[in-house]
C-alpha atoms as a PDB file:
ATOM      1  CA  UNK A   1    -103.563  83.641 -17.637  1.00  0.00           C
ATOM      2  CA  UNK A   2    -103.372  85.156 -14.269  1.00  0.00           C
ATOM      3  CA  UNK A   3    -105.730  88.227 -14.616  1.00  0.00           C
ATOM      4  CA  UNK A   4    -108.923  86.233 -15.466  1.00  0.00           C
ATOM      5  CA  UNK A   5    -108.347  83.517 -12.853  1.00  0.00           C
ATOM      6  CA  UNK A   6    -107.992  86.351 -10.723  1.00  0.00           C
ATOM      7  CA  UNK A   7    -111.374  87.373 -11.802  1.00  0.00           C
ATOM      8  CA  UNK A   8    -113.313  84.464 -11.482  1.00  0.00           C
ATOM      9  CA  UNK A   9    -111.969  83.704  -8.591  1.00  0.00           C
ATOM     10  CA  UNK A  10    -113.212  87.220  -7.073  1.00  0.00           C
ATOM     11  CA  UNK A  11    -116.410  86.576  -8.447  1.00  0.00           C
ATOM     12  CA  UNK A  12    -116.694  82.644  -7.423  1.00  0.00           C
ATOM     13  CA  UNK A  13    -115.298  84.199  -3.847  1.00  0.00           C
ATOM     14  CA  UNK A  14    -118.245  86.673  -3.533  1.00  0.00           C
ATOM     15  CA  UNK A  15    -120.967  84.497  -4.687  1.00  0.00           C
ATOM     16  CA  UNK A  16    -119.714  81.770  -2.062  1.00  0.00           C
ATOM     17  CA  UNK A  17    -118.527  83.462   0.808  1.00  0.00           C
ATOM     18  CA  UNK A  18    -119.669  87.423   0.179  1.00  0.00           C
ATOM     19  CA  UNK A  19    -117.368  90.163   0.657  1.00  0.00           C
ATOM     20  CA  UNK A  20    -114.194  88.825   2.439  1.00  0.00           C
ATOM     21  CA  UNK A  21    -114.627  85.970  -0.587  1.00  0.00           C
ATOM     22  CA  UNK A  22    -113.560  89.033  -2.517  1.00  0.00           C
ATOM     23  CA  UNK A  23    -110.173  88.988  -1.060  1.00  0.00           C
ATOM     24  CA  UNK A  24    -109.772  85.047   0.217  1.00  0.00           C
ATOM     25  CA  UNK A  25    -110.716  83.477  -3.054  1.00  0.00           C
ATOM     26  CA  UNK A  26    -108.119  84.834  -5.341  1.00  0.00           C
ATOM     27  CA  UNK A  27    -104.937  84.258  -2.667  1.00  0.00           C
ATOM     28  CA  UNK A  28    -106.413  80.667  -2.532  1.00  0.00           C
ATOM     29  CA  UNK A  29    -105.889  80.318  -6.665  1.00  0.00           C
ATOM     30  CA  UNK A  30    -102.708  82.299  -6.526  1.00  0.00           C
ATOM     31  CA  UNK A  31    -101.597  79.505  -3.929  1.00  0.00           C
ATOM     32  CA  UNK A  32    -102.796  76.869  -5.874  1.00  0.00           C
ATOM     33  CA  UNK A  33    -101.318  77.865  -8.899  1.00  0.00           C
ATOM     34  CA  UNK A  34     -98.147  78.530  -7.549  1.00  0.00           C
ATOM     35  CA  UNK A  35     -97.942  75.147  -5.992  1.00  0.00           C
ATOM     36  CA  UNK A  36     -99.269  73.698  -9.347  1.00  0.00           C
ATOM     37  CA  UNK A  37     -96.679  75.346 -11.562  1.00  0.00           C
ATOM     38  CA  UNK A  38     -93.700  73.793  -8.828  1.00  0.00           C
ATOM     39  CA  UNK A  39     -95.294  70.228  -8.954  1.00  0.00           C
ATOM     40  CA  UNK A  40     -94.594  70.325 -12.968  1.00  0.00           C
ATOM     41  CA  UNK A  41     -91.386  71.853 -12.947  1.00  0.00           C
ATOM     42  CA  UNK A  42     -90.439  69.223 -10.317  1.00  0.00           C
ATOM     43  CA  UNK A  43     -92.008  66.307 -12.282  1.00  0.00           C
ATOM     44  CA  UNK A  44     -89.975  67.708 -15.709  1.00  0.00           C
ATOM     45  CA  UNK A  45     -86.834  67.845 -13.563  1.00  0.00           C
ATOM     46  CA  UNK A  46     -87.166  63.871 -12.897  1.00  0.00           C
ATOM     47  CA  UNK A  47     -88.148  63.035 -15.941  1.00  0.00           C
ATOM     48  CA  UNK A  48     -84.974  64.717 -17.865  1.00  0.00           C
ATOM     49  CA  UNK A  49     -83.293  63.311 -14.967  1.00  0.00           C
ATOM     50  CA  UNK A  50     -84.351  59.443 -15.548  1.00  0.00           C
ATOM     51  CA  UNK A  51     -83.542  60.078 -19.223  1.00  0.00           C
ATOM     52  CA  UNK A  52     -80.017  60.067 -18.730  1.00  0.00           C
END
């Protein structure tokens, strides 16, 4: 899942912003993944939580 985000977002990074899109584009996804991947865990957490 990681590796070919990774790689389109090195190639969406180049084609927008050229070589230092090469490195900036895939920390942004990384980020935004990360941040994604918390935001569900935390939403599962409440919703067990509510169940009880």
């Amino acid at each position: 899942m990681i590796l070919p985000a990774a790689t389109l977002g090195m190639l969406g990074g180049v084609i927008a912003f050229g070589l230092i899109g090469l490195f900036i584009a895939p920390l942004i996804l990384a980020v935004t993944l990360s941040v994604w991947r918390e935001c569900l865990e935390d939403s599962c957490v409440e919703t067990k939580t509510t169940w009880k």
